[in-house]
C-alpha atoms as a PDB file:
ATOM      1  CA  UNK A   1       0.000   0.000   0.000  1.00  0.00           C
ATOM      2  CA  UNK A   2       2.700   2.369   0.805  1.00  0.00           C
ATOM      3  CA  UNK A   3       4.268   2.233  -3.262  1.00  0.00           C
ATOM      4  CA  UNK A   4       0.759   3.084  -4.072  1.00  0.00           C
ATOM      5  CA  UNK A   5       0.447   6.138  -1.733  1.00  0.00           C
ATOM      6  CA  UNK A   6       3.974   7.213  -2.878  1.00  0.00           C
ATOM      7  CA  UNK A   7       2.753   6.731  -6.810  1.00  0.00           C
ATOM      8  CA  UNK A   8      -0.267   8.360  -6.323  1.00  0.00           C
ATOM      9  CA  UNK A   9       1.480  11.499  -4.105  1.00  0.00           C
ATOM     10  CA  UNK A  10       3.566  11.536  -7.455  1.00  0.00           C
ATOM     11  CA  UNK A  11       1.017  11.651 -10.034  1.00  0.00           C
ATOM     12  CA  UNK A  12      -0.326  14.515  -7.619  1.00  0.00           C
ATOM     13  CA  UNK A  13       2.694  16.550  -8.264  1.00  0.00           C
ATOM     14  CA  UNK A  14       3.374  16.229 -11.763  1.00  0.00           C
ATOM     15  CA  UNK A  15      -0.883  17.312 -12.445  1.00  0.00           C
ATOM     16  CA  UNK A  16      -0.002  19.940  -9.980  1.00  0.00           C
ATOM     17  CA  UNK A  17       2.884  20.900 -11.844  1.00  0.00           C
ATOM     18  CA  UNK A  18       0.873  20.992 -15.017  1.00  0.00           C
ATOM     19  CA  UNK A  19      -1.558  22.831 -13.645  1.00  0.00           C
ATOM     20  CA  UNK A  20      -4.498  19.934 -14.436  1.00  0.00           C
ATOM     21  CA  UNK A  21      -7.652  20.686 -12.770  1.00  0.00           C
ATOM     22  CA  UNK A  22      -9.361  18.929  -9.873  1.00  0.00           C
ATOM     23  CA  UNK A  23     -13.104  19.152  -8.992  1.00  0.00           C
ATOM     24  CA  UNK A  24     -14.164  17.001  -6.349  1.00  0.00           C
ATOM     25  CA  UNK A  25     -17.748  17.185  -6.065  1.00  0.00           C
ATOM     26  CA  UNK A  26     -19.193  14.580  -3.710  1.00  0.00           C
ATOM     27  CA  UNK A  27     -17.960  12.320  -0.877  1.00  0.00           C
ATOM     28  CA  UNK A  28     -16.988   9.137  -3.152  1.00  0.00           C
ATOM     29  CA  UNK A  29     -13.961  10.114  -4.983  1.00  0.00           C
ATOM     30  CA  UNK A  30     -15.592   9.561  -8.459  1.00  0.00           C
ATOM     31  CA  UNK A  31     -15.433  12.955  -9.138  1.00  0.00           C
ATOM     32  CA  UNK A  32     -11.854  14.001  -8.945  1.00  0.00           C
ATOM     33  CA  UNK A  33     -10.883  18.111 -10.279  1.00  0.00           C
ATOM     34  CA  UNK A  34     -10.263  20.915  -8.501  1.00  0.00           C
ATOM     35  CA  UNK A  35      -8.706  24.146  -8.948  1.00  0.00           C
ATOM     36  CA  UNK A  36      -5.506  24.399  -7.417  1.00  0.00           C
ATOM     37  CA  UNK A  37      -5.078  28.255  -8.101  1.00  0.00           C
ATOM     38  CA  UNK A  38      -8.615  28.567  -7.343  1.00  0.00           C
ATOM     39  CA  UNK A  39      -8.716  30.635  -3.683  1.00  0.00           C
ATOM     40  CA  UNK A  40     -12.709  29.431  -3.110  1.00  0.00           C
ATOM     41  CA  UNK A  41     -11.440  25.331  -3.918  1.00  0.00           C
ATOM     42  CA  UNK A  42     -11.457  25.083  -0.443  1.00  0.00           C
ATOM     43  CA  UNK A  43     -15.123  26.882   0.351  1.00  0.00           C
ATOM     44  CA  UNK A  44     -16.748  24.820  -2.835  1.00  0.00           C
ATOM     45  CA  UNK A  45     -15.839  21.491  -1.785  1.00  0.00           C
ATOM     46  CA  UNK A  46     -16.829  22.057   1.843  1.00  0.00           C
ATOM     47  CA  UNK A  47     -20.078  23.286   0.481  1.00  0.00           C
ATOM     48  CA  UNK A  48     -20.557  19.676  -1.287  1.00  0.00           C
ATOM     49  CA  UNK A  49     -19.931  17.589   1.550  1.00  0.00           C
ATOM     50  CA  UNK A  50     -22.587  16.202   3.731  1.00  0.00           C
ATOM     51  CA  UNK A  51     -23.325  15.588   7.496  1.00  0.00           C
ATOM     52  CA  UNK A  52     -19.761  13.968   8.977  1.00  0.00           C
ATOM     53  CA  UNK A  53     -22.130  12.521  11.294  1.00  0.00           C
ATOM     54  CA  UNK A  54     -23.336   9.823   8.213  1.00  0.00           C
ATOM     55  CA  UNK A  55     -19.170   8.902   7.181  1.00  0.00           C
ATOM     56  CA  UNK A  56     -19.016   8.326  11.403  1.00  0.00           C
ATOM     57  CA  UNK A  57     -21.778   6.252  11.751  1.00  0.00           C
ATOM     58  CA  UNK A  58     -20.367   3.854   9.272  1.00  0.00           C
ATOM     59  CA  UNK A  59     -16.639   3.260  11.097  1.00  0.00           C
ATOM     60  CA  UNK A  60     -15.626   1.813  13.791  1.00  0.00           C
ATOM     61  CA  UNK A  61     -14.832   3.516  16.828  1.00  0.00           C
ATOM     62  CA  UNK A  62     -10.990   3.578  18.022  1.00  0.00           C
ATOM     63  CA  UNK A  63     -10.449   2.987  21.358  1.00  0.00           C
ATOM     64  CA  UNK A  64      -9.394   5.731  23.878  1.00  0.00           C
ATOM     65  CA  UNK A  65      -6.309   3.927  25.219  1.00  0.00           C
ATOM     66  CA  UNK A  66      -4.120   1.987  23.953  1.00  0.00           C
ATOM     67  CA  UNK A  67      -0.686  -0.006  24.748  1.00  0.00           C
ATOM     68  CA  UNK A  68       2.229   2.227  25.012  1.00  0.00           C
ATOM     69  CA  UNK A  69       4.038  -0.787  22.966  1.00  0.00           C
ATOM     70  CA  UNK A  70       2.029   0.278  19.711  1.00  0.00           C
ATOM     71  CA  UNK A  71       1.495  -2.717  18.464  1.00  0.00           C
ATOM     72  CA  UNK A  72       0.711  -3.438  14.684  1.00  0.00           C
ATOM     73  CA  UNK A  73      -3.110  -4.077  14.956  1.00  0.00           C
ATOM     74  CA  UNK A  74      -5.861  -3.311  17.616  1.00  0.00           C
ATOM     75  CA  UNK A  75      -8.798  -4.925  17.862  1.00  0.00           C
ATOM     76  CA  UNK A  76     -12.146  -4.168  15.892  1.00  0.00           C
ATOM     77  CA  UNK A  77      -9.695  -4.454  12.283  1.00  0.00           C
ATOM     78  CA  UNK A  78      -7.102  -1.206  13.150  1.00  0.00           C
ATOM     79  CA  UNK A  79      -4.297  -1.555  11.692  1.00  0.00           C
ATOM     80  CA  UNK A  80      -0.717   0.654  12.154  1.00  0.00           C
ATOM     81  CA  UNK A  81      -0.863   3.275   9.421  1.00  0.00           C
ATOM     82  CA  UNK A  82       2.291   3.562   7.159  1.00  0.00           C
ATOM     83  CA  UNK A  83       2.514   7.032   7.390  1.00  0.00           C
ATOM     84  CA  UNK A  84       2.541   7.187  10.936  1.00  0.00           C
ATOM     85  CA  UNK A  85       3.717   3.855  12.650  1.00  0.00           C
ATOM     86  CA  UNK A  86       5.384   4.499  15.881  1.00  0.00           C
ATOM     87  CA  UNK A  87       7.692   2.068  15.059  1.00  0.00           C
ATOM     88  CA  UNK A  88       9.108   3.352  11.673  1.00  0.00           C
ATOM     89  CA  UNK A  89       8.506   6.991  12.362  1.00  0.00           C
ATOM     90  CA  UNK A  90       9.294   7.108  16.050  1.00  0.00           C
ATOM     91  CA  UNK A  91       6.858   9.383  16.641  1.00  0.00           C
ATOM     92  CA  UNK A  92       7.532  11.795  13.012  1.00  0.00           C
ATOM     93  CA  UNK A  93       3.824  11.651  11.526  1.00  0.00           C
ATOM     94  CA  UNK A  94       3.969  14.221   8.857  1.00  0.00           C
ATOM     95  CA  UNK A  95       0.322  14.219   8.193  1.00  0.00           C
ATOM     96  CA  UNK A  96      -0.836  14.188  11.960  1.00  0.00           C
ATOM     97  CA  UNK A  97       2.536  16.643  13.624  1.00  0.00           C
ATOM     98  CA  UNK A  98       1.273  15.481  17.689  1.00  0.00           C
ATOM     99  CA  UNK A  99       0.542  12.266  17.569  1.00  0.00           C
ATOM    100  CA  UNK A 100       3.378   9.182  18.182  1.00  0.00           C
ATOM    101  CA  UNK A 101       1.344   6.484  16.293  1.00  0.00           C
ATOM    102  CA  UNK A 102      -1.693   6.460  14.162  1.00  0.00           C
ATOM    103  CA  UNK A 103      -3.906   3.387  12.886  1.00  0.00           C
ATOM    104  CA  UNK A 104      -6.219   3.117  10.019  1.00  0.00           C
ATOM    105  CA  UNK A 105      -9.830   0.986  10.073  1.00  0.00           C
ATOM    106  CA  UNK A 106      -9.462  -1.308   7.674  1.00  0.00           C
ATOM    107  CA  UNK A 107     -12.660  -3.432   8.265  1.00  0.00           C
ATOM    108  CA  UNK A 108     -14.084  -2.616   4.873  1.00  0.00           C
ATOM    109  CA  UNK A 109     -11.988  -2.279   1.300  1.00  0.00           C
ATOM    110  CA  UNK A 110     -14.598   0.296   0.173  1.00  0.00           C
ATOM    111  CA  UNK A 111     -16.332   2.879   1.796  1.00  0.00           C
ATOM    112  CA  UNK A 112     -15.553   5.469   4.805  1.00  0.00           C
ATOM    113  CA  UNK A 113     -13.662   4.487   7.330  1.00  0.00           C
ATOM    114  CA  UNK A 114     -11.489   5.762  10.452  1.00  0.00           C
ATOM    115  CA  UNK A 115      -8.268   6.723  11.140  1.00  0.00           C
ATOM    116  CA  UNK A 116      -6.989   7.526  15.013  1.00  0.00           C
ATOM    117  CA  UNK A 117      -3.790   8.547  16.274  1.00  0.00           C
ATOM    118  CA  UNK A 118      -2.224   8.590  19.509  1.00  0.00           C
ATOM    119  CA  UNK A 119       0.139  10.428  21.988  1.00  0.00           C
ATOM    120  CA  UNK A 120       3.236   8.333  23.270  1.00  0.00           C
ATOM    121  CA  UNK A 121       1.218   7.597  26.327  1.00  0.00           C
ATOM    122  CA  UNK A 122      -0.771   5.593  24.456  1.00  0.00           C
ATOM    123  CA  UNK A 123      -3.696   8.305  24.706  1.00  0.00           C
ATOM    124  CA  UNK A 124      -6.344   8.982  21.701  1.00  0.00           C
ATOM    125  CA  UNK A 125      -6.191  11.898  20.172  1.00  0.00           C
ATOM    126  CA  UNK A 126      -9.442  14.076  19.861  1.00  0.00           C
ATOM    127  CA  UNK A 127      -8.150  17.031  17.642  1.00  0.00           C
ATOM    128  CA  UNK A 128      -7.695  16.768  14.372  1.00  0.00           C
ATOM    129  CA  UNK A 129      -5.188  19.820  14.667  1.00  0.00           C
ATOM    130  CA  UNK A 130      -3.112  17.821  17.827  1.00  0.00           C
ATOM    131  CA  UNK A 131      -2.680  15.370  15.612  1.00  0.00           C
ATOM    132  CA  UNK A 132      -5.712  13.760  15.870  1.00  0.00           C
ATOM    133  CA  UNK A 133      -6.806  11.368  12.899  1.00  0.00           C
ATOM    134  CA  UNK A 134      -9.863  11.828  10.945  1.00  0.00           C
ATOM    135  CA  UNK A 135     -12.551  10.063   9.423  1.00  0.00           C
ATOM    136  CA  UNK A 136     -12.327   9.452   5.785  1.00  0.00           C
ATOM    137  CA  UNK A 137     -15.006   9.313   2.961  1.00  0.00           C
ATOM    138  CA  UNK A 138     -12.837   6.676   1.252  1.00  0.00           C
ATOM    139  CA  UNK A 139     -10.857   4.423   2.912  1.00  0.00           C
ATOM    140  CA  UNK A 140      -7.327   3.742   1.475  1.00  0.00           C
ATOM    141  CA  UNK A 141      -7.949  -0.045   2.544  1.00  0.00           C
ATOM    142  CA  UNK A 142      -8.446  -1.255  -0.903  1.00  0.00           C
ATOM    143  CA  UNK A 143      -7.484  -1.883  -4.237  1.00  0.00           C
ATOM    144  CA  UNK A 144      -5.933   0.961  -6.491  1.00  0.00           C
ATOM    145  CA  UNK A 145      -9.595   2.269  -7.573  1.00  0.00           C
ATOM    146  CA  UNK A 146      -9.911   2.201  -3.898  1.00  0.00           C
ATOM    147  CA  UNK A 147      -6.518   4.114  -3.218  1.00  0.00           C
ATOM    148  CA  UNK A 148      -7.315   6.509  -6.256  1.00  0.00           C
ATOM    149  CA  UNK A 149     -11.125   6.936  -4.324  1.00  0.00           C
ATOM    150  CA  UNK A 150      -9.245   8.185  -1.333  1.00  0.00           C
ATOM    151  CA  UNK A 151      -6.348  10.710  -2.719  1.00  0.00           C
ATOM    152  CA  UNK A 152      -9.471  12.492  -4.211  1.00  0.00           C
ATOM    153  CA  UNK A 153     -12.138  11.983  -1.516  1.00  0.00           C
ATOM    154  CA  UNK A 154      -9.579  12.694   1.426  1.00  0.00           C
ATOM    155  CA  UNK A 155      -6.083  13.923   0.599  1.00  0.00           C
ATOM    156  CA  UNK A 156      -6.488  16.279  -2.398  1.00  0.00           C
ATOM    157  CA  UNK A 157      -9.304  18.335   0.129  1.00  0.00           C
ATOM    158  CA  UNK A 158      -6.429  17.977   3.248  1.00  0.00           C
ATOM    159  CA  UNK A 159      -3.684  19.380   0.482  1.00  0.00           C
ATOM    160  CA  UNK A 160      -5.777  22.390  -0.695  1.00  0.00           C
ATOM    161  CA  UNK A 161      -7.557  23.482   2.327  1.00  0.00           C
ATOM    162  CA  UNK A 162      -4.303  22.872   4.939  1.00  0.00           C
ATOM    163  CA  UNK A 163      -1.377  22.537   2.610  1.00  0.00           C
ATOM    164  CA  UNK A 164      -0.741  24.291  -0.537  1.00  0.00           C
ATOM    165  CA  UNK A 165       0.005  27.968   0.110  1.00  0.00           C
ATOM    166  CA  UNK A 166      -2.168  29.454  -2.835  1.00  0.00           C
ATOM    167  CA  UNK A 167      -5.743  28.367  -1.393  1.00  0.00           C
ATOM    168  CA  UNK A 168      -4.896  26.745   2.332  1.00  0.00           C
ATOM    169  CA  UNK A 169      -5.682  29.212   5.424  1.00  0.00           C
ATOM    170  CA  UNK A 170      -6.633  28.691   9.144  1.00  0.00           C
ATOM    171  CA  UNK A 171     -10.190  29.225   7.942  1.00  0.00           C
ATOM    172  CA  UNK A 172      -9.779  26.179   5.029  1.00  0.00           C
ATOM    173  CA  UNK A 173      -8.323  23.812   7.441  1.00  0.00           C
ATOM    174  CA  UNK A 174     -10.938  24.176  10.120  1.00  0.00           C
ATOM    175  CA  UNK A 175     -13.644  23.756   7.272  1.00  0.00           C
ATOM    176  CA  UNK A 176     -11.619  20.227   6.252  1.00  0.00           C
ATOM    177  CA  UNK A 177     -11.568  19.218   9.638  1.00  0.00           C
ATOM    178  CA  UNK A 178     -15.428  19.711  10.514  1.00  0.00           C
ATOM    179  CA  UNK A 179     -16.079  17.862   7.389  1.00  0.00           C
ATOM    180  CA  UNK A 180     -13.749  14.908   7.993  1.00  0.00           C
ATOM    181  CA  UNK A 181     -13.326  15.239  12.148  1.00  0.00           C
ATOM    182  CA  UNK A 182     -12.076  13.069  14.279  1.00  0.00           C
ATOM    183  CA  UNK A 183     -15.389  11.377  15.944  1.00  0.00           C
ATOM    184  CA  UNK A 184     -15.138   9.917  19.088  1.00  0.00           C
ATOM    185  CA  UNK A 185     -13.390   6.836  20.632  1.00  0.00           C
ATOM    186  CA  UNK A 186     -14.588   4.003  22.869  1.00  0.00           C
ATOM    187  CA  UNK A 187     -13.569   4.627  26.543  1.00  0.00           C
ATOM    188  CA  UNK A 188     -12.320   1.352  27.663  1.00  0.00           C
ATOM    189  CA  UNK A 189      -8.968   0.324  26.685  1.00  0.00           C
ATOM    190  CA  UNK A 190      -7.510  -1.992  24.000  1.00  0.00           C
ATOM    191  CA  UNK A 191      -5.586  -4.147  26.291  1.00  0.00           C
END
């Protein structure tokens, strides 16, 4: 999965550097364009999401505590995610700056699902701007139609609202993070 996620980050940056369009319309990641010079990208796709409450009722809830060990799957189908395993990243998560060790619902191969990250002490993460994981219309837990579903469902959104400098802003982020938050977790612990 990880040589997907690095193929598809590259096919992001050579469209970006040719200046392709992107419009992602709904929460499926059918519909993939969307303006990256465009300073309302941001506003427009937040306006064509729906409730976050109907992507969280569909995943599995994380629970609040976990082993300070990290280990490579908790129950209920979470799995460590690549891009933030305490164990290869030592508690670098480029995606999630906060949090020591995130994992990735992988229940279902299609469909939303959940991602939750963690502080060293083993402690879920509520805020999505701590470092706290989100929920995801897509779930990268798939095939590569899957994996293409959530670079435009999830990432291209994350990119333009909190990362490029020609359309991201405070504003953006918060608008990406109260349409993919991070939900709730379950209060007992994994172990």
């Amino acid at each position: 999965m990880k040589s997907i996620s690095l193929a598809l980050f590259a096919l992001f940056n050579i469209l970006f550097i040719n200046c392709l369009p992107f419009n992602i319309k709904n929460n499926d990641g059918n519909q993939c364009e969307i303006s990256f010079f465009d300073t309302q990208a941001c506003n427009i796709w937040y306006q064509q999401q729906g409730n976050p409450k109907d992507l969280l009722s569909q995943t599995v809830i994380p629970p609040c505590q976990i082993s300070t060990l990290f280990p490579e799957q908790l129950p209920g189908g979470w799995e460590a995610d690549e891009t933030c395993n305490a164990h290869q990243h030592f508690g670098h998560c480029e995606f999630h700056p906060g949090a020591y060790g995130c994992y990735r619902s992988c229940v279902n191969s299609t469909g939303p699902s959940g991602q939750a990250c963690y502080y060293q002490n083993g402690t879920w993460i509520s805020d999505p701007r701590e470092g706290g994981g989100t929920v995801d219309a897509e779930t990268p837990c798939g095939d590569l139609v899957q994996e293409i579903k959530h670079f435009c469902a999830d990432f291209i959104p994350y990119f333009v609202c909190c990362v490029l400098p020609t359309t991201s802003s405070a504003e953006n982020c918060n608008k990406y993070y109260l349409a993919r938050p991070a939900g709730t977790c379950n209060g007992t612990s994994a172990f």
